[in-house]
Protein backbone atom coordinates (compact mmCIF):
# COMPACT_ATOMS: atom_id res chain seq x y z
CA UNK A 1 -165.31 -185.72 44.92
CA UNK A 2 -162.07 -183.75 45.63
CA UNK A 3 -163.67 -182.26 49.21
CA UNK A 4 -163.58 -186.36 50.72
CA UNK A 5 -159.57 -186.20 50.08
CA UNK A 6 -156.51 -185.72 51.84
CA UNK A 7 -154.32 -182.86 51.58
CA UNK A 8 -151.38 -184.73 49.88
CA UNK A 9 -154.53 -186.69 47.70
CA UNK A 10 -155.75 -183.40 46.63
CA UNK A 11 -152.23 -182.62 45.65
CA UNK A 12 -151.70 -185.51 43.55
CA UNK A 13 -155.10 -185.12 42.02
CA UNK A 14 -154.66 -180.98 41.08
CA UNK A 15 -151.07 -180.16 40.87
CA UNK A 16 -151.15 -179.86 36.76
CA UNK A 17 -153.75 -177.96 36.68
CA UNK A 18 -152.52 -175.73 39.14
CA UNK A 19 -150.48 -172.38 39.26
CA UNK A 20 -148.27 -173.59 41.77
CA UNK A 21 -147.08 -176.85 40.89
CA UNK A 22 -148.27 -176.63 36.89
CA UNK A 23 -144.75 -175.96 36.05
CA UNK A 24 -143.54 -179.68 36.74
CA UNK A 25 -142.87 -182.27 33.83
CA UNK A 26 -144.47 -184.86 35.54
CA UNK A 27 -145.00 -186.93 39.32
CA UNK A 28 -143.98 -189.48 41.07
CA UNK A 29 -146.23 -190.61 44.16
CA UNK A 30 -144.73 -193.66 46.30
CA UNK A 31 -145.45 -195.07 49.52
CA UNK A 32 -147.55 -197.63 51.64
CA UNK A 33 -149.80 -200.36 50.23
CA UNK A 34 -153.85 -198.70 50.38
CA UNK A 35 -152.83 -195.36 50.90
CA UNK A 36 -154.71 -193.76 47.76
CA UNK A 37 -151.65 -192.74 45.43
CA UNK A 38 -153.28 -194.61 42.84
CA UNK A 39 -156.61 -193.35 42.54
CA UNK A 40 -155.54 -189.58 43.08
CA UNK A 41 -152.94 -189.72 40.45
CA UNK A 42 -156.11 -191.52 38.03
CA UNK A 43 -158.20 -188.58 39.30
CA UNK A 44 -155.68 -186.01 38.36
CA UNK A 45 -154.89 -187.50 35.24
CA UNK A 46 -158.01 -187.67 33.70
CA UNK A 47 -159.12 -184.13 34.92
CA UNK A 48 -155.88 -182.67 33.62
CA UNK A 49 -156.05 -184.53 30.28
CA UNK A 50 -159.54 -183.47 29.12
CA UNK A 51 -159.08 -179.89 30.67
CA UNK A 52 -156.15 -179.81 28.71
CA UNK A 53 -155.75 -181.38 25.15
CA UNK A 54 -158.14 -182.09 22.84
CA UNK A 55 -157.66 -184.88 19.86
CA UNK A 56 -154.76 -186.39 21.31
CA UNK A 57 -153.38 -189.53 22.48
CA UNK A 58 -152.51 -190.70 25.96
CA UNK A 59 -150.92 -193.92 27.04
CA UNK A 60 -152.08 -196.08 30.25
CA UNK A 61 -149.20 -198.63 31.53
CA UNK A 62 -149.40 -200.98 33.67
CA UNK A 63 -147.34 -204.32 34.53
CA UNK A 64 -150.26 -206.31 32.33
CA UNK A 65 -153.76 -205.27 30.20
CA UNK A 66 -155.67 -207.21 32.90
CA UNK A 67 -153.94 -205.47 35.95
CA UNK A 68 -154.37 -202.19 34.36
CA UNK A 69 -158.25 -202.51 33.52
CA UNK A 70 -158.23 -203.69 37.17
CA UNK A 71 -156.35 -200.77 38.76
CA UNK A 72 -156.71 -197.85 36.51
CA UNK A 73 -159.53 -198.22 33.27
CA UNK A 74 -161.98 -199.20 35.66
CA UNK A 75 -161.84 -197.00 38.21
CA UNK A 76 -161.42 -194.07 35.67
CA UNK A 77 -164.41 -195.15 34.05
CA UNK A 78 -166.35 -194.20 37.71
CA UNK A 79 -164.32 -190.92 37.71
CA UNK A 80 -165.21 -189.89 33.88
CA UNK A 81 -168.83 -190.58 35.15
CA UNK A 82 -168.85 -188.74 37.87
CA UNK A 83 -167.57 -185.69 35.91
CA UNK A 84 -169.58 -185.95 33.22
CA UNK A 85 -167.47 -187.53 30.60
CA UNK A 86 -168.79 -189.72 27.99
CA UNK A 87 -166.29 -192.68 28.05
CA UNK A 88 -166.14 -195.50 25.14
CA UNK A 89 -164.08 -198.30 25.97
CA UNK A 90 -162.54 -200.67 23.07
CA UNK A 91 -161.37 -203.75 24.85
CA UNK A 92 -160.46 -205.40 21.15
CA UNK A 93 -158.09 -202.72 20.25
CA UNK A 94 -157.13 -201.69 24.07
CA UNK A 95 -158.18 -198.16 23.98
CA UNK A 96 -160.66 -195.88 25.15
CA UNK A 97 -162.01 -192.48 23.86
CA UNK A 98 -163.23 -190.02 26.19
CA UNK A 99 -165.22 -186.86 25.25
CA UNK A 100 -166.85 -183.99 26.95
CA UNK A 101 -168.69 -181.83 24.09
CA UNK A 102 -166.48 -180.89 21.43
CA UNK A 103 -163.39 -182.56 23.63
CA UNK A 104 -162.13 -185.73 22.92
CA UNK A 105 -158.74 -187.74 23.84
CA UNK A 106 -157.77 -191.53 23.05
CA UNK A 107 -156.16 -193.76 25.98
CA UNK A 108 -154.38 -196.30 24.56
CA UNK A 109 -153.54 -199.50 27.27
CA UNK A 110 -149.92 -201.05 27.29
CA UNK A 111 -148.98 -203.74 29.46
CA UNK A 112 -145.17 -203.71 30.15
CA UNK A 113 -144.01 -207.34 31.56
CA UNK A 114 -140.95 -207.30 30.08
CA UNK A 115 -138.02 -205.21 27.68
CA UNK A 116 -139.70 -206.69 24.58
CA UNK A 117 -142.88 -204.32 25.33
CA UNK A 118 -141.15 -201.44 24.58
CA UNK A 119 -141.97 -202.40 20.97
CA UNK A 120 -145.49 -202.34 21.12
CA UNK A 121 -145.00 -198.37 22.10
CA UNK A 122 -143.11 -197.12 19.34
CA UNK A 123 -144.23 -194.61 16.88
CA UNK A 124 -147.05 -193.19 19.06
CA UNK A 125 -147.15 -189.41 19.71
CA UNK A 126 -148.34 -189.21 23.05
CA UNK A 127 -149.38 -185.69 25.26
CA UNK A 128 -149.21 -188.00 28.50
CA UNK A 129 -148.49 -190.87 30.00
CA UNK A 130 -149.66 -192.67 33.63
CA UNK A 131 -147.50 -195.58 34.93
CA UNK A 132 -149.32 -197.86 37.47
CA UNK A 133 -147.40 -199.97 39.67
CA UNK A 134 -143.96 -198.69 37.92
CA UNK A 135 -141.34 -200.45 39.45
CA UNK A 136 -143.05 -203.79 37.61
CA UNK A 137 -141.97 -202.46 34.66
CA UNK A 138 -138.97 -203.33 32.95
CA UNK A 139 -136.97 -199.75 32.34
CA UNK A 140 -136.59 -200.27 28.70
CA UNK A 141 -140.39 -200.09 28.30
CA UNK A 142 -140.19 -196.89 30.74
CA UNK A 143 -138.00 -195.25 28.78
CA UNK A 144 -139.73 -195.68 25.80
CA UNK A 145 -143.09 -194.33 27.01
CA UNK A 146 -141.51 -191.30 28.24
CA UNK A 147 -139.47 -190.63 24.96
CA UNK A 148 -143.16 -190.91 22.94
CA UNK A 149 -144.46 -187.99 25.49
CA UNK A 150 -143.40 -185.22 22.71
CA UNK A 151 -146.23 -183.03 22.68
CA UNK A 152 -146.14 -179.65 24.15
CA UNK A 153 -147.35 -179.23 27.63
CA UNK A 154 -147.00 -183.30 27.66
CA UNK A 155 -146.36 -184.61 31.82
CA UNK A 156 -145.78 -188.21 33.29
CA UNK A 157 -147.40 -189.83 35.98
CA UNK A 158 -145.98 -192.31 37.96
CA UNK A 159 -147.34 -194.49 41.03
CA UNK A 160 -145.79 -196.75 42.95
CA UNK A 161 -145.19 -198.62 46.37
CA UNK A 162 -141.30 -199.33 46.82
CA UNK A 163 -138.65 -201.98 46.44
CA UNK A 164 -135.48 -202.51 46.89
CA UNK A 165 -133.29 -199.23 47.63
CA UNK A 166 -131.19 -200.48 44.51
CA UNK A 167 -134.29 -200.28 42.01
CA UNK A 168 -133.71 -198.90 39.07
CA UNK A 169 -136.29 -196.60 39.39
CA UNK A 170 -136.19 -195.66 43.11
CA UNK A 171 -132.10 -194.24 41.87
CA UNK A 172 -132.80 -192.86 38.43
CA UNK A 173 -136.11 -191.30 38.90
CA UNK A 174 -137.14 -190.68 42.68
CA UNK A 175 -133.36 -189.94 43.76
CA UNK A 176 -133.38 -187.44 40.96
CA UNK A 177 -136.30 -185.91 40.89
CA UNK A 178 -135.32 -182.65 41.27
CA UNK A 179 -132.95 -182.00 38.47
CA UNK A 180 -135.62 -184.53 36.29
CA UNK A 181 -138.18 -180.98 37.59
CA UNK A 182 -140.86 -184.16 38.70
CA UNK A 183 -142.89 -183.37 42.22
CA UNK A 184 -142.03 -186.36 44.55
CA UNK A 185 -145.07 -187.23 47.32
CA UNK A 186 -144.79 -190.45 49.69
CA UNK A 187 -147.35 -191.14 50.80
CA UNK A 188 -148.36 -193.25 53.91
CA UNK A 189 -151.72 -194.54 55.59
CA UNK A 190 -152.53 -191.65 57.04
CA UNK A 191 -153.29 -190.19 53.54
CA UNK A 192 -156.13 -192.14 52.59
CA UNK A 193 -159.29 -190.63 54.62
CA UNK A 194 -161.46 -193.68 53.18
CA UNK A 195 -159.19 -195.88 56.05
CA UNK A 196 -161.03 -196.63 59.24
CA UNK A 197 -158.18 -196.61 62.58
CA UNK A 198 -159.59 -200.17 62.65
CA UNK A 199 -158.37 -200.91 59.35
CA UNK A 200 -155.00 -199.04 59.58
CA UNK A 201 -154.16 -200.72 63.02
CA UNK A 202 -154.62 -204.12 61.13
CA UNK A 203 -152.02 -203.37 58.66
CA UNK A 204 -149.66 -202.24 61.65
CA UNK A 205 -150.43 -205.98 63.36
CA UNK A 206 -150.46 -207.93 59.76
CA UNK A 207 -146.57 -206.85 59.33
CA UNK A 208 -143.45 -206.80 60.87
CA UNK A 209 -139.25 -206.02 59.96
CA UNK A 210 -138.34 -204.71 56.25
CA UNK A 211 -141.64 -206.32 55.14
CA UNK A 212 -143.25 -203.53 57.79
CA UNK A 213 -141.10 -200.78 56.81
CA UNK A 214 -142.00 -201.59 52.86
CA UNK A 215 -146.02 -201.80 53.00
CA UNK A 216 -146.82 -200.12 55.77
CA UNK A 217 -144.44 -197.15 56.24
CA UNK A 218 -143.82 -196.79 52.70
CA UNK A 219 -139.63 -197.02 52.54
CA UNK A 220 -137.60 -197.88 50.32
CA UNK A 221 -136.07 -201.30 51.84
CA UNK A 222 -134.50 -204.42 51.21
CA UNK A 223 -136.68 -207.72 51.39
CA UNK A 224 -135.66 -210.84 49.97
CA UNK A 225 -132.09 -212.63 50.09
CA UNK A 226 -130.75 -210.44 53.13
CA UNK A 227 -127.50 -211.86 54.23
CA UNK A 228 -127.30 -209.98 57.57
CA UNK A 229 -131.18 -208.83 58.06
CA UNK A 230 -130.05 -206.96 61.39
CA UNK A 231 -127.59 -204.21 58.93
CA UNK A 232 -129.15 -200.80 58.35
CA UNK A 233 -127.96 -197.24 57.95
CA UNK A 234 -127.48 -197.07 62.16
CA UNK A 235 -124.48 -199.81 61.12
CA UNK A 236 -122.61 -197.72 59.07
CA UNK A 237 -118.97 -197.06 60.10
CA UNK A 238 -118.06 -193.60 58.78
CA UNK A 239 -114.58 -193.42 59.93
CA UNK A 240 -112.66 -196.60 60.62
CA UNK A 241 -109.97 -197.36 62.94
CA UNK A 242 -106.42 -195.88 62.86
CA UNK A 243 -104.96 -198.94 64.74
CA UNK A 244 -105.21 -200.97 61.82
CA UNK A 245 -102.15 -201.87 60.12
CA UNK A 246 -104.01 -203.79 57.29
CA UNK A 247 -107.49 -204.52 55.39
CA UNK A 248 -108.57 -207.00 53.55
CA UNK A 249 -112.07 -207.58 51.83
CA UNK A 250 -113.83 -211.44 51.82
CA UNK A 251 -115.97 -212.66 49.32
CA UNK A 252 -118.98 -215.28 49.29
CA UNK A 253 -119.65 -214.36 45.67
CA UNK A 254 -123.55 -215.57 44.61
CA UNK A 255 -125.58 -215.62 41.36
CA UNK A 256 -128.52 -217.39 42.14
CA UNK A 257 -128.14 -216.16 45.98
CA UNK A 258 -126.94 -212.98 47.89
CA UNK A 259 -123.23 -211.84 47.49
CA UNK A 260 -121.65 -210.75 50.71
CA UNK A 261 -118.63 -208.83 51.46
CA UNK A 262 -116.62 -208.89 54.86
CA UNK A 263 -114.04 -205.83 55.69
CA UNK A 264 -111.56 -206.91 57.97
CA UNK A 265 -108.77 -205.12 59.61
CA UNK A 266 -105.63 -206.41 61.18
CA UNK A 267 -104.62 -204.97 65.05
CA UNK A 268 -101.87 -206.14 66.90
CA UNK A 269 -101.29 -209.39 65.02
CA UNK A 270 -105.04 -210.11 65.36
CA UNK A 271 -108.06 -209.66 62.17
């Protein structure tokens, strides 16, 4: 199974089980729409999991039940199949147990649509935790998944395609990553082998501006309620002008719609 994936797939798949990389708390894989962060991080977590632990409880989160059984149970039930797992799904309860001979680990399923969610966490002892689709997530729920992960030798998984670069999670987790000790991969659609050129040069025709740059190349971008859509990092003034006598900053404040800020300088008599 491993042998049809990319390099960075393979890495998202084996890093906890490896020498290498073992020594992480956990990973964060982000990037374009289809380019198989999702599957290699359900791969690795599974694999990792069983190899691991035995007895213990995991947690499976995504934005809803439904999307998760869509995105992660069912797929992993293929996987555990494939490997040789015995898998025993409890859609009454949400959980599932999976066992190889004398191993066996609980998955419980959490759907985290909004802050009141968090609740439905508490109390659990957990020795892992995968996040699909994490930026749907309100951060109180986050947080509170990742505070259950007590158990020695415990990681987190995350997956992801971006937002906004103001997310909450793109600036507290993915901007610090490195003192968090998480591996960061992004991911584009280069890294998913199963991708015909035929398919990939569709997604390159399908989209275009910060709607392009989000799905396709993977960044981290503004998309909805731009007030001046042409502004990016090439507009940035890093010095400004020593004729001016005076600034001033305008205001079109918005609640409902965009907030935007003018800086004006005065030359000559002139702003």
């Amino acid at each position: 199974m491993i042998n049809n994936f990319s390099p960075k797939q393979k890495l998202a798949a084996l890093w906890a089980i490896s020498e290498k990389y073992g020594g992480y708390d956990g990973i964060i894989c982000d990037g374009a729409v289809r380019s198989g962060k999702t599957f290699a991080c359900t791969l690795g977590f599974i694999m990792w999991s069983m190899q691991k632990f035995d007895g213990k409880y995991f947690a499976l989160c995504g934005k809803t039940i439904r999307s998760l059984k869509r995105n992660i149970v069912e797929p992993m039930s293929g996987i555990c199949s494939k490997l040789g797992y015995n898998i025993n799904i409890n859609n009454t309860l949400n959980f599932m147990d999976v066992s190889c001979g004398r191993t066996k680990n609980r998955y419980h399923f959490f759907g985290g649509k909004d802050e009141g969610s968090s609740a439905l966490i508490q109390g659990l002892t957990l020795a892992g935790v995968l996040f699909d689709e994490t930026v749907l997530m309100p951060r109180g729920f986050v947080q509170q998944a990742v505070a259950r992960c007590s158990v020695e030798g415990s990681k987190l998984w995350f997956n992801c395609n971006p937002e906004s670069p103001y997310h909450w999670f793109k600036r507290e987790w993915i901007d610090k990553c490195e003192s968090k000790n998480l591996l960061y991969l992004h991911f584009d659609l280069n890294d998913n082998p199963s991708l015909s050129e035929k398919i990939k040069q569709r997604y390159h025709r399908l989209y275009t501006g910060v709607f392009y740059e989000r799905f396709v190349l993977g960044k981290w971008v503004c998309a909805d309620g731009l007030v001046y859509p042409m502004f990016g990092s090439s507009c940035i003034c890093e010095k400004l002008p020593e004729s001016f006598s005076n600034f001033a900053v305008s205001c079109d404040y918005g609640t409902v719609n965009p907030s935007s800020f003018g800086l004006w300088g005065k030359e000559g008599g002139v702003w």
